[in-house]
Protein backbone atom coordinates (compact mmCIF):
# COMPACT_ATOMS: atom_id res chain seq x y z
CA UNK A 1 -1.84 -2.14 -8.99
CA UNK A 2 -1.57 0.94 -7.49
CA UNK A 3 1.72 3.32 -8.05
CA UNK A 4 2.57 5.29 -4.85
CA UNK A 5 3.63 9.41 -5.34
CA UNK A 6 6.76 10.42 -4.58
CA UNK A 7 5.48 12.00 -1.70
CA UNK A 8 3.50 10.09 1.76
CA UNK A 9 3.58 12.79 4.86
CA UNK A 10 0.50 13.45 6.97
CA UNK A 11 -0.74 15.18 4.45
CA UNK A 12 -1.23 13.04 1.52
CA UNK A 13 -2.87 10.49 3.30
CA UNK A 14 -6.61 10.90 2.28
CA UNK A 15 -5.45 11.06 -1.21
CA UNK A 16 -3.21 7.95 -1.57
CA UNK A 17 -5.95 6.02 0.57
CA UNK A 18 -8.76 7.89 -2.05
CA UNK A 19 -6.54 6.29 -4.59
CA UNK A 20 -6.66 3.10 -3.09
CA UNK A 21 -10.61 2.52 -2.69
CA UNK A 22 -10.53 3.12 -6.09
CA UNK A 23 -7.77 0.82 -6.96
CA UNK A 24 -9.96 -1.73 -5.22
CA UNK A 25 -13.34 -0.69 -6.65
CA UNK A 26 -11.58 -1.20 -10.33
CA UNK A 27 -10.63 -4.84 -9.20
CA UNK A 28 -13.50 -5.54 -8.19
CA UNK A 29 -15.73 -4.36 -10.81
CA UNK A 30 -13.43 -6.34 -13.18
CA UNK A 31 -14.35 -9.42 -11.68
CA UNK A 32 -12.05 -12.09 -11.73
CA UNK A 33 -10.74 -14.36 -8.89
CA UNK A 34 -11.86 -13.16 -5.67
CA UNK A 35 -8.56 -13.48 -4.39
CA UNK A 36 -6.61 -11.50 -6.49
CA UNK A 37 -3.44 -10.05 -5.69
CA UNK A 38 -3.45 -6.08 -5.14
CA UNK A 39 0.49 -4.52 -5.21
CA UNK A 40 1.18 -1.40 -4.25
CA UNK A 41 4.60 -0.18 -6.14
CA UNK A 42 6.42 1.92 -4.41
CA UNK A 43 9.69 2.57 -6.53
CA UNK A 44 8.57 6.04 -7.09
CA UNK A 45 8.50 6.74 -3.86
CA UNK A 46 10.80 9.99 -2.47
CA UNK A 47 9.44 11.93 0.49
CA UNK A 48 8.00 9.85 3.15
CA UNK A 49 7.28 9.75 7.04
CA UNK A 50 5.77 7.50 8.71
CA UNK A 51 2.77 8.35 7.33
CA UNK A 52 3.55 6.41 4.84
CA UNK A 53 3.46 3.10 6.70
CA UNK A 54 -0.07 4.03 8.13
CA UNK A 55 -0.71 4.14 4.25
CA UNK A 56 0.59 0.83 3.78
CA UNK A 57 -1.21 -1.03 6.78
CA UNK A 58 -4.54 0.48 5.84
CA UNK A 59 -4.67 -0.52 2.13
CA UNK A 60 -3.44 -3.98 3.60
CA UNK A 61 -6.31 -3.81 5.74
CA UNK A 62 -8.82 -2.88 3.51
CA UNK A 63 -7.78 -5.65 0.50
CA UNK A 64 -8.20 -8.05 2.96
CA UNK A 65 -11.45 -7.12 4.24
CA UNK A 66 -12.46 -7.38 0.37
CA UNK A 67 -11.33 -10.67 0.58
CA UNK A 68 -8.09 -9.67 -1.91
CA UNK A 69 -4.51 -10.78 -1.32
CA UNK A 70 -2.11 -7.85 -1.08
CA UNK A 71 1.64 -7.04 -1.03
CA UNK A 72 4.26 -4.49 -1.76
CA UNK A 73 6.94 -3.80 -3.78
CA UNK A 74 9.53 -1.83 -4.37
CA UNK A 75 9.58 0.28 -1.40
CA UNK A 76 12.88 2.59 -0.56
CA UNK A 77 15.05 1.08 1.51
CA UNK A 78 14.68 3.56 4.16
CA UNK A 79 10.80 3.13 4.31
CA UNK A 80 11.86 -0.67 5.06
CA UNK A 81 14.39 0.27 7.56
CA UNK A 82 11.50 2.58 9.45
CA UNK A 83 9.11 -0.59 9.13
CA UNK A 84 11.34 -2.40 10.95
CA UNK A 85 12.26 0.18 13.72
CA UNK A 86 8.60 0.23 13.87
CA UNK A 87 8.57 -3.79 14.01
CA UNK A 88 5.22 -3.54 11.21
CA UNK A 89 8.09 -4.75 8.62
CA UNK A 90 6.30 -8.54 9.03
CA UNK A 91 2.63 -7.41 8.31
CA UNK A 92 4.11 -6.32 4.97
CA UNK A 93 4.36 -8.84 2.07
CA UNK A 94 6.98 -8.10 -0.50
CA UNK A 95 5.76 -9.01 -4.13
């Protein structure tokens, strides 16, 4: 699982995407079911933009092209409200 900061803007992304690769390299060095479920908990989420969703999508994107399930959870309510302005709030699977 991987624990979002408090703060996603433009800025953070190479980080919390660093994070992720990791988060995935872990998992998959542990072995286990190939189709393991990744979350990424975002309850301590704070500061965001939509930089943030980019975030999301891409570690979506990349646990899938490893073959791994993925979802979300906990995400501030209004990171879900700007997922669905954005209409991306379907591509994300709440845990």
């Amino acid at each position: 699982m991987l624990l979002l900061p408090s703060v996603i803007t433009h800025a953070e992304v190479p980080h919390v995407l660093s994070l992720f690769t990791q988060t995935l390299s872990q998992a998959a060095a542990a072995g286990g079911s190939e189709a393991a479920m990744l979350t990424v908990d975002g309850s301590d989420l704070r500061q965001f933009d939509s930089s943030a969703l980019a975030v999301l999508l891409e570690c979506q994107r990349m646990a899938r092209a490893k073959g791994r399930a993925f979802s979300v959870r906990s995400l501030p309510p209004k990171l879900t409200e700007l997922a669905r302005l954005y209409g991306v709030d379907g591509l994300l699977q709440s845990a």
